[in-house]
Each structure stands twice: as structure tokens, then as C-alpha cells.
PDB file of N, CA and C in Angstrom:
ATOM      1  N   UNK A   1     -11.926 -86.983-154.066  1.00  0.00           N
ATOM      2  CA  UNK A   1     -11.292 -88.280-154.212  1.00  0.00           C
ATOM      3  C   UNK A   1     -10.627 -88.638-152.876  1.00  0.00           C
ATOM      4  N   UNK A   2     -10.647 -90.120-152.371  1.00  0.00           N
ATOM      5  CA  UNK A   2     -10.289 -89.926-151.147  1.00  0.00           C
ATOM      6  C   UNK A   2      -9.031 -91.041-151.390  1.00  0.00           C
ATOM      7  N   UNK A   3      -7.943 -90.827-150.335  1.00  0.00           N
ATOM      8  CA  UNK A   3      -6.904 -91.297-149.889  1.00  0.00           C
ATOM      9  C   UNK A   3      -6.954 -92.710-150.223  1.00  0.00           C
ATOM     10  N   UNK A   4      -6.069 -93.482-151.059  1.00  0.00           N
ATOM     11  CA  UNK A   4      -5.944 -94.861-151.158  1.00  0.00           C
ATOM     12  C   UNK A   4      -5.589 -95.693-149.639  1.00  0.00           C
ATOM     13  N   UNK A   5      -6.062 -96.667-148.883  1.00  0.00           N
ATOM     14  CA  UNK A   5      -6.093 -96.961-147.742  1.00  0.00           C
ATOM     15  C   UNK A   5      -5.349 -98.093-147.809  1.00  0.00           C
ATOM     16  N   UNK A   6      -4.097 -98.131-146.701  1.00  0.00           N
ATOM     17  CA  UNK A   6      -3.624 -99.569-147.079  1.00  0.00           C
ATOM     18  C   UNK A   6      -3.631-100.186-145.620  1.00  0.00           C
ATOM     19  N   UNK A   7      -3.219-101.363-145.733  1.00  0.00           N
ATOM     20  CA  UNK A   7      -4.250-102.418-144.964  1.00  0.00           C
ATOM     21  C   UNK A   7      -2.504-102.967-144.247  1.00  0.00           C
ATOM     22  N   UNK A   8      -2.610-102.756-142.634  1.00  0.00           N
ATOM     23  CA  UNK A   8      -1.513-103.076-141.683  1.00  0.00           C
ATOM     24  C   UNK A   8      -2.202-104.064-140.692  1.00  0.00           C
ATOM     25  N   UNK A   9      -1.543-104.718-140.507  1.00  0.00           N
ATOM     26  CA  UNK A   9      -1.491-105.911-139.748  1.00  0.00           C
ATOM     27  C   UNK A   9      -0.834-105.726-138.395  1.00  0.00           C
ATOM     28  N   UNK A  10      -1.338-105.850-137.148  1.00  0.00           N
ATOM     29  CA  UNK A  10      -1.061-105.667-135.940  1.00  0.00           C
ATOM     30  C   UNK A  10      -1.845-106.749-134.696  1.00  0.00           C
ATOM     31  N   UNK A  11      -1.013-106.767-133.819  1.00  0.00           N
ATOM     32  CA  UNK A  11      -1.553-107.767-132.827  1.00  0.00           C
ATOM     33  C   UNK A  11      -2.302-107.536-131.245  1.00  0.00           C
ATOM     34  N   UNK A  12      -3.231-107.389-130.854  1.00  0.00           N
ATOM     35  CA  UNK A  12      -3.914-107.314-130.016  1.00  0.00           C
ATOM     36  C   UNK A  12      -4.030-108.391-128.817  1.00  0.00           C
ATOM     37  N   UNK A  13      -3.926-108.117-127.591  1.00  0.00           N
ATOM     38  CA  UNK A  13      -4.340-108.910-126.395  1.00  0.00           C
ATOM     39  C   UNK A  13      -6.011-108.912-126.679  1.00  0.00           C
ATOM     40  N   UNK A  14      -6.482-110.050-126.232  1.00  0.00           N
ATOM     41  CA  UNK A  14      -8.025-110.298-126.044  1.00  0.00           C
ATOM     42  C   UNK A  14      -8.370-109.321-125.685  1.00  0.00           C
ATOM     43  N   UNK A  15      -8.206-109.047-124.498  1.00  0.00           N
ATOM     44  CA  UNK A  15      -9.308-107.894-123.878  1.00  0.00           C
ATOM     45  C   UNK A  15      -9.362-106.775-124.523  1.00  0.00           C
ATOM     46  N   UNK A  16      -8.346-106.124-125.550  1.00  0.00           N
ATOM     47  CA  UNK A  16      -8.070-104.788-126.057  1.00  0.00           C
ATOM     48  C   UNK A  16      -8.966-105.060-126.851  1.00  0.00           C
ATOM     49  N   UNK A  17      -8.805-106.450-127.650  1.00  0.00           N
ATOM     50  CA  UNK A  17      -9.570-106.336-129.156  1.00  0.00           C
ATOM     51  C   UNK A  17     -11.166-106.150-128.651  1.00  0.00           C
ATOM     52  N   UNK A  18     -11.085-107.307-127.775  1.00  0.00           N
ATOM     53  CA  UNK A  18     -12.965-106.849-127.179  1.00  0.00           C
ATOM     54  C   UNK A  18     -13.144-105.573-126.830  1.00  0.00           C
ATOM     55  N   UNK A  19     -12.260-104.854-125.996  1.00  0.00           N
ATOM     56  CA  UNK A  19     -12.657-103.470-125.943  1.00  0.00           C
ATOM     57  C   UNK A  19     -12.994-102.321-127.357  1.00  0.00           C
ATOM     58  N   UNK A  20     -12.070-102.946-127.918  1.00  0.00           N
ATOM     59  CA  UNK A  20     -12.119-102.572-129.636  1.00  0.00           C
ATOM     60  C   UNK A  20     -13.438-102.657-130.459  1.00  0.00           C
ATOM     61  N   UNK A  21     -13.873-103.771-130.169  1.00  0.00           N
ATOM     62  CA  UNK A  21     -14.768-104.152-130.669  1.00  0.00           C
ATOM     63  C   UNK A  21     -16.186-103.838-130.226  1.00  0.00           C
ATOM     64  N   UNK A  22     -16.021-103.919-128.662  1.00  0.00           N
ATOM     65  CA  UNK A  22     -17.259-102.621-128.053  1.00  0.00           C
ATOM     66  C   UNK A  22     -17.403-101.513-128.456  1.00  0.00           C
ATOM     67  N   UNK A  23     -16.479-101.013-128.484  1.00  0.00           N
ATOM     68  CA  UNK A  23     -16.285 -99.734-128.533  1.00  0.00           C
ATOM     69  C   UNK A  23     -16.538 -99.204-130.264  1.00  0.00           C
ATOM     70  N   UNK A  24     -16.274 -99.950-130.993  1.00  0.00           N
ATOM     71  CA  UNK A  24     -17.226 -99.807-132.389  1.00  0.00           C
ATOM     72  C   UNK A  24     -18.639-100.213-132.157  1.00  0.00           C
ATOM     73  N   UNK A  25     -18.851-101.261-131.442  1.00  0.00           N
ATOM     74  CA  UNK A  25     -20.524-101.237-131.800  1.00  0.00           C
ATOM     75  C   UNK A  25     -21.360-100.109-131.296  1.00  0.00           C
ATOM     76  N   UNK A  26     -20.866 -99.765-130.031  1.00  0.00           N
ATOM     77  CA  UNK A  26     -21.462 -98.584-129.174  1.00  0.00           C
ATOM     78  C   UNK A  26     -21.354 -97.244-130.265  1.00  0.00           C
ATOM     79  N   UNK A  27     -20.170 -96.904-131.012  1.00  0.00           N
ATOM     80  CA  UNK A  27     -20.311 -95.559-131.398  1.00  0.00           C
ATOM     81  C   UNK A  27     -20.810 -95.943-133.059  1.00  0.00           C
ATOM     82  N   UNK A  28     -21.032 -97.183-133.258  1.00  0.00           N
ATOM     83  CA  UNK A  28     -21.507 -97.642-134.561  1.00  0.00           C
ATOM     84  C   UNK A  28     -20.698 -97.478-135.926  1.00  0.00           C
ATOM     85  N   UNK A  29     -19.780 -97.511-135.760  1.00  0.00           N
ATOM     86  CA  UNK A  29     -18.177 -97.472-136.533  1.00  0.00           C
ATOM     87  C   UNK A  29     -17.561 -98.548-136.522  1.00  0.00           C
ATOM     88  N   UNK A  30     -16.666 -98.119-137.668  1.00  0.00           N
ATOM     89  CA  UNK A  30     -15.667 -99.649-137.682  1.00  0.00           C
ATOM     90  C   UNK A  30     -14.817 -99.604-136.897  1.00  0.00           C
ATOM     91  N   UNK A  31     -14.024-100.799-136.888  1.00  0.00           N
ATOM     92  CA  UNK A  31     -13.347-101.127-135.661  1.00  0.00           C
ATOM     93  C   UNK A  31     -11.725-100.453-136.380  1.00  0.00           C
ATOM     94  N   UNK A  32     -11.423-100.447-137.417  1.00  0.00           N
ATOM     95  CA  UNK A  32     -10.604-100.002-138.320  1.00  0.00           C
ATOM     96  C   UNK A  32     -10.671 -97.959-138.332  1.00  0.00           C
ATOM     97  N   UNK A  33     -11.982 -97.555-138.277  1.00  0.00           N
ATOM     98  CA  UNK A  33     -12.003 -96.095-138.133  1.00  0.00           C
ATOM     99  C   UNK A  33     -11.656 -95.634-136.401  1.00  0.00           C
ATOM    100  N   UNK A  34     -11.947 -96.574-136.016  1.00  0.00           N
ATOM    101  CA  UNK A  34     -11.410 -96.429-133.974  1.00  0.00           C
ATOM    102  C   UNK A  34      -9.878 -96.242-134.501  1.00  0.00           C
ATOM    103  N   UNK A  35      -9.462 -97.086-134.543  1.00  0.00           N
ATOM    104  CA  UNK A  35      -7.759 -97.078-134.844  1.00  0.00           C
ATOM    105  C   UNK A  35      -7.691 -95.944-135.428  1.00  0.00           C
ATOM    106  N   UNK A  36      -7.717 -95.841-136.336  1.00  0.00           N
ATOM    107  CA  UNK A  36      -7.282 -94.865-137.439  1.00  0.00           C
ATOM    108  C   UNK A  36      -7.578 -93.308-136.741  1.00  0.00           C
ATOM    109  N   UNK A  37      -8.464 -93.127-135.892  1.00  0.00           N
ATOM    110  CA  UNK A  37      -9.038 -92.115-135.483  1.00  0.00           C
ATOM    111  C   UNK A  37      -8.092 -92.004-133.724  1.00  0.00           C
ATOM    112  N   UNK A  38      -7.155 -93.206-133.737  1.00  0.00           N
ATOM    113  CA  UNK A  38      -6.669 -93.209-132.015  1.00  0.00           C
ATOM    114  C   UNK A  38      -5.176 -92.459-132.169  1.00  0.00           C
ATOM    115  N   UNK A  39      -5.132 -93.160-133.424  1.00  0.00           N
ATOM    116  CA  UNK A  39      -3.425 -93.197-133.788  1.00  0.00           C
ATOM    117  C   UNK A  39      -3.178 -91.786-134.586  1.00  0.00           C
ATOM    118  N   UNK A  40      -4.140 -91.124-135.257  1.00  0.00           N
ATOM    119  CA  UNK A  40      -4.053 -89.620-135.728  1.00  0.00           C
ATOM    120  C   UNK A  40      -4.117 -88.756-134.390  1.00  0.00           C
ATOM    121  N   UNK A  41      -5.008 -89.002-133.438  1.00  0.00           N
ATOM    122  CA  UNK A  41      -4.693 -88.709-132.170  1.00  0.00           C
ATOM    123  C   UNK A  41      -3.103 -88.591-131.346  1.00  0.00           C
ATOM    124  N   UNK A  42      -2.366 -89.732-131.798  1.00  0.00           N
ATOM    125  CA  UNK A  42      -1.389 -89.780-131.110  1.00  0.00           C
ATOM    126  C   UNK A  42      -0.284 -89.108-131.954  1.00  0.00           C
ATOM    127  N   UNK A  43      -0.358 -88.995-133.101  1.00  0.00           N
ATOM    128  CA  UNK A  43       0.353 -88.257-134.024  1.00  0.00           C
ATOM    129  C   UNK A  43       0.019 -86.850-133.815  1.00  0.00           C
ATOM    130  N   UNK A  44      -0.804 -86.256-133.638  1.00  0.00           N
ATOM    131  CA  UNK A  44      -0.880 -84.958-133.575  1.00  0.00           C
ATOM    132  C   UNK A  44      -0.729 -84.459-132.472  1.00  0.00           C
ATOM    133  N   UNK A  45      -0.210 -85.666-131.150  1.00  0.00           N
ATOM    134  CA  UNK A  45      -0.096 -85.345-129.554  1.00  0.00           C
ATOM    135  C   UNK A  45       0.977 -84.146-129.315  1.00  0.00           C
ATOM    136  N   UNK A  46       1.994 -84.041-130.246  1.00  0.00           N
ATOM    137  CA  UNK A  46       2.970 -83.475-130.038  1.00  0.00           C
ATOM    138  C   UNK A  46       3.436 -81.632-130.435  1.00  0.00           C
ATOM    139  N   UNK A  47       1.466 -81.776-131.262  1.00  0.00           N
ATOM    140  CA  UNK A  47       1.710 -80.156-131.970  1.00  0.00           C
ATOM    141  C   UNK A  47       1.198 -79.548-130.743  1.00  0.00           C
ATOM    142  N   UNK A  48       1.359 -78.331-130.779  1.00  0.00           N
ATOM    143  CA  UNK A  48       1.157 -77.786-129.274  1.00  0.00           C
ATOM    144  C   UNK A  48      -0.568 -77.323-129.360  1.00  0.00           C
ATOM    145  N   UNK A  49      -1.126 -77.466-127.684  1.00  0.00           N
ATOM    146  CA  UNK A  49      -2.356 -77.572-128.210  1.00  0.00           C
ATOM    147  C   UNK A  49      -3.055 -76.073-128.194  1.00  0.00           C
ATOM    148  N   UNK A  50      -4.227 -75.425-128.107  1.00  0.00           N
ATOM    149  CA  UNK A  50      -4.832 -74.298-127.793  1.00  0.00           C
ATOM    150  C   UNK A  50      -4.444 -73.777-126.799  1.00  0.00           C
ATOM    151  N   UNK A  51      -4.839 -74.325-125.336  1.00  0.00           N
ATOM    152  CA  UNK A  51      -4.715 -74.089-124.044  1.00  0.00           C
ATOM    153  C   UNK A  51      -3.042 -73.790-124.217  1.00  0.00           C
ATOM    154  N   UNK A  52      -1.792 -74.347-124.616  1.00  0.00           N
ATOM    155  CA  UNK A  52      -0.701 -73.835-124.766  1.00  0.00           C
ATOM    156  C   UNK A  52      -0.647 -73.112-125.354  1.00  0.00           C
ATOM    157  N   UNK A  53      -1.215 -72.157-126.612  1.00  0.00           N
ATOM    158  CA  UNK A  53      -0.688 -70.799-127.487  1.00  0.00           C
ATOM    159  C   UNK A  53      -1.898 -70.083-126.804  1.00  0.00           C
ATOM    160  N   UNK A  54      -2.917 -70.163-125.956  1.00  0.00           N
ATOM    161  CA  UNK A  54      -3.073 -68.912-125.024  1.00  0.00           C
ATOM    162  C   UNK A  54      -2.670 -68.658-124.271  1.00  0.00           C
ATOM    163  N   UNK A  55      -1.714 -69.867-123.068  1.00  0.00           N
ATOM    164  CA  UNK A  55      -1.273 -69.690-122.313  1.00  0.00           C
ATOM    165  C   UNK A  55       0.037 -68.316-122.570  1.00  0.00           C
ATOM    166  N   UNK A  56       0.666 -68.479-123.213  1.00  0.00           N
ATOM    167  CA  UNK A  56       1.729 -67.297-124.253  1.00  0.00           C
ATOM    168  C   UNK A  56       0.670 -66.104-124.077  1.00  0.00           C
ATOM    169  N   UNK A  57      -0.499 -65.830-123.664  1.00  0.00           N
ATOM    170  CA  UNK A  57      -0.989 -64.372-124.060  1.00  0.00           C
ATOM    171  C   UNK A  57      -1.316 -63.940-122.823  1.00  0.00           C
ATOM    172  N   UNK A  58      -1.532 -65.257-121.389  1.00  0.00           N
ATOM    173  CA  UNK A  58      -1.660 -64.496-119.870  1.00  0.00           C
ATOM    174  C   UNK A  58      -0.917 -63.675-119.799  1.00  0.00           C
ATOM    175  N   UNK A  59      -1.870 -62.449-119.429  1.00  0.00           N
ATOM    176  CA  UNK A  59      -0.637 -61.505-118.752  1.00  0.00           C
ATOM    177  C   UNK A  59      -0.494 -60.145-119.716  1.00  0.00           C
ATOM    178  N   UNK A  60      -0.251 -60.665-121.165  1.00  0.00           N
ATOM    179  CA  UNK A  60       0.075 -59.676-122.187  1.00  0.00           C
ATOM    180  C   UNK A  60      -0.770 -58.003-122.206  1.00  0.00           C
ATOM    181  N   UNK A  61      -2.066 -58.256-121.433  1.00  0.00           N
ATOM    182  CA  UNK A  61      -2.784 -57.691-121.698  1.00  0.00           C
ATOM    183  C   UNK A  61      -2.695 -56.246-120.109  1.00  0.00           C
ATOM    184  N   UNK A  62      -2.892 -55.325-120.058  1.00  0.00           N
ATOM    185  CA  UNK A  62      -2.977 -54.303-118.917  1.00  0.00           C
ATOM    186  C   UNK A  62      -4.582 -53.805-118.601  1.00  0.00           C
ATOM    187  N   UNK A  63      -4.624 -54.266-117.557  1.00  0.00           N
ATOM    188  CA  UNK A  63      -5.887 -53.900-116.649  1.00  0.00           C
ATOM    189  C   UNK A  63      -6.176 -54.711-115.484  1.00  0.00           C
ATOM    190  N   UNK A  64      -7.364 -54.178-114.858  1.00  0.00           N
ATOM    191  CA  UNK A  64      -7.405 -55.082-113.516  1.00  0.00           C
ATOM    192  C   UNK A  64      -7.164 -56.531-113.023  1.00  0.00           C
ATOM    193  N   UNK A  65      -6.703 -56.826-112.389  1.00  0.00           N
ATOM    194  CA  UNK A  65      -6.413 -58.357-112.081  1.00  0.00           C
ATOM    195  C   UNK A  65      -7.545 -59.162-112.134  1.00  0.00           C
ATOM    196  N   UNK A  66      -8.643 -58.256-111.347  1.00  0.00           N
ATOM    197  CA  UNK A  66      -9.672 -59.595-111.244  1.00  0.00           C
ATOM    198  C   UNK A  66     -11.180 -58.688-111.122  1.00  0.00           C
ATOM    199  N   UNK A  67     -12.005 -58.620-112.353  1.00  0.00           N
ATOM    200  CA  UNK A  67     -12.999 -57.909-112.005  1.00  0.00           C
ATOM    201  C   UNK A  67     -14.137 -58.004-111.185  1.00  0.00           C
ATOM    202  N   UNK A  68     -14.103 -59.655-110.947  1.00  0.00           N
ATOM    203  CA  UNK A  68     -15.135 -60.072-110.224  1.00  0.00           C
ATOM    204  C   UNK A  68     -15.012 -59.698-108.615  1.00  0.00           C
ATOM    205  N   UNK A  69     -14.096 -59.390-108.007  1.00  0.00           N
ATOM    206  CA  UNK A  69     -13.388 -58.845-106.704  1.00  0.00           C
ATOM    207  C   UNK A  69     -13.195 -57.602-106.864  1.00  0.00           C
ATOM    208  N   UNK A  70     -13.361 -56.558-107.741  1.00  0.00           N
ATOM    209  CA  UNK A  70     -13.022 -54.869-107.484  1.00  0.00           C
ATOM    210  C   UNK A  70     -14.932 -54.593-107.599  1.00  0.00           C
ATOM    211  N   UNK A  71     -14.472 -54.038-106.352  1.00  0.00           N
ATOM    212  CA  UNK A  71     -15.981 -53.239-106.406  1.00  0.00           C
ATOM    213  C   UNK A  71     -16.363 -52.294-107.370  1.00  0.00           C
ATOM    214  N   UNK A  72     -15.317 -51.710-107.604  1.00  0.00           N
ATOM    215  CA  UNK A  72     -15.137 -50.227-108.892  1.00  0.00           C
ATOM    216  C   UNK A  72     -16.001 -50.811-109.754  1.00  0.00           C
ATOM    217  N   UNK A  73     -15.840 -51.910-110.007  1.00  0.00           N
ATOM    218  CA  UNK A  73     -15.819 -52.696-111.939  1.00  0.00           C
ATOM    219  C   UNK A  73     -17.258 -53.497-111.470  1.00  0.00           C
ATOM    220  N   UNK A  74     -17.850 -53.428-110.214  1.00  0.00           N
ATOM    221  CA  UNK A  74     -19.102 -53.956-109.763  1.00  0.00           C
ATOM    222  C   UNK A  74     -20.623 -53.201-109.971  1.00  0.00           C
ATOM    223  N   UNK A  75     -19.779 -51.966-109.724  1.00  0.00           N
ATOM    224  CA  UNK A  75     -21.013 -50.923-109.365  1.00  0.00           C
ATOM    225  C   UNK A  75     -22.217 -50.928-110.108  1.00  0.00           C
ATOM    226  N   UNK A  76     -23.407 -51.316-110.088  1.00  0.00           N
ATOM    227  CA  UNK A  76     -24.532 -51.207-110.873  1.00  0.00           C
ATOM    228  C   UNK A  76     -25.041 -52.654-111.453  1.00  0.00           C
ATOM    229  N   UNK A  77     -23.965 -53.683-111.123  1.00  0.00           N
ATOM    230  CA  UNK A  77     -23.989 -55.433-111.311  1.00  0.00           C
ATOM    231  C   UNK A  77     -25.647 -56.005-111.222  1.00  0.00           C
ATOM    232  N   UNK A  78     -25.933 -56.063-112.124  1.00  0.00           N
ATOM    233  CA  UNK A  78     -27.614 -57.008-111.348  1.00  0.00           C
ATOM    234  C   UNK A  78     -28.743 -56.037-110.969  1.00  0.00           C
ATOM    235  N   UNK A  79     -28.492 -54.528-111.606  1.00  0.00           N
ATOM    236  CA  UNK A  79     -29.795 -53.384-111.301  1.00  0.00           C
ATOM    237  C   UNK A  79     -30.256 -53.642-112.347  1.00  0.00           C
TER     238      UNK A  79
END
């Protein structure tokens, strides 16, 4: 069963709405699912993203800095 949808009223400069309106015909969507799909975007801007909860794990880990530069960790590469 899906979500009862209610219907908001908002005001657009020309050029946005035409961009709006390109921009549904090109991806073949409504001009109403663009929005809806910009503004869940901007709502969820603030949860933290992937690249931030791995960033928390650089480092955590012990072993060589960089394997592609130790010859040790090279030896036999491409035989």
C-alpha cells in the first residue's frame, strides 16, 4: 500500500521550471517525482554519508603503509 500523497504548492522562476521540465522529459518522469526525489535528497544531506563512517576506520588497522611501494609485498607481482 503506498503513502497517501499530498499536493504543495510552490513557486518557480521560468528558467527553473523549464529546467524542471527538461529534465523530466529527458529522464522520462514526472516533473513532481524530480522534486520529490531532490528534496529527499536534501533531507537526508545531513545523515552522515559512507565516505564519513570509513573515514573513522583509516588507520585502525596495523600493517604496511603502502603496498604498492614496498618491494617485500612486490616480489613475484606479474610472474
Amino acid at each position: 500500500m503506498t503513502n497517501p500523497m499530498r499536493t504543495v504548492s510552490f513557486k518557480l522562476p521560468e528558467s527553473l521550471d523549464d529546467a524542471l521540465s527538461d529534465l523530466a522529459r529527458r529522464r522520462k518522469s514526472s516533473r513532481s517525482a524530480l522534486v520529490r526525489e531532490a528534496l529527499e535528497g536534501l533531507a537526508v544531506s545531513g545523515r552522515r554519508s559512507v565516505t564519513a563512517v570509513v573515514d573513522e576506520l583509516v588507520g585502525a588497522l596495523d600493517g604496511p603503509a603502502d603496498l604498492s611501494t614496498n618491494r617485500k609485498h612486490l616480489s613475484g607481482y606479474g610472474k
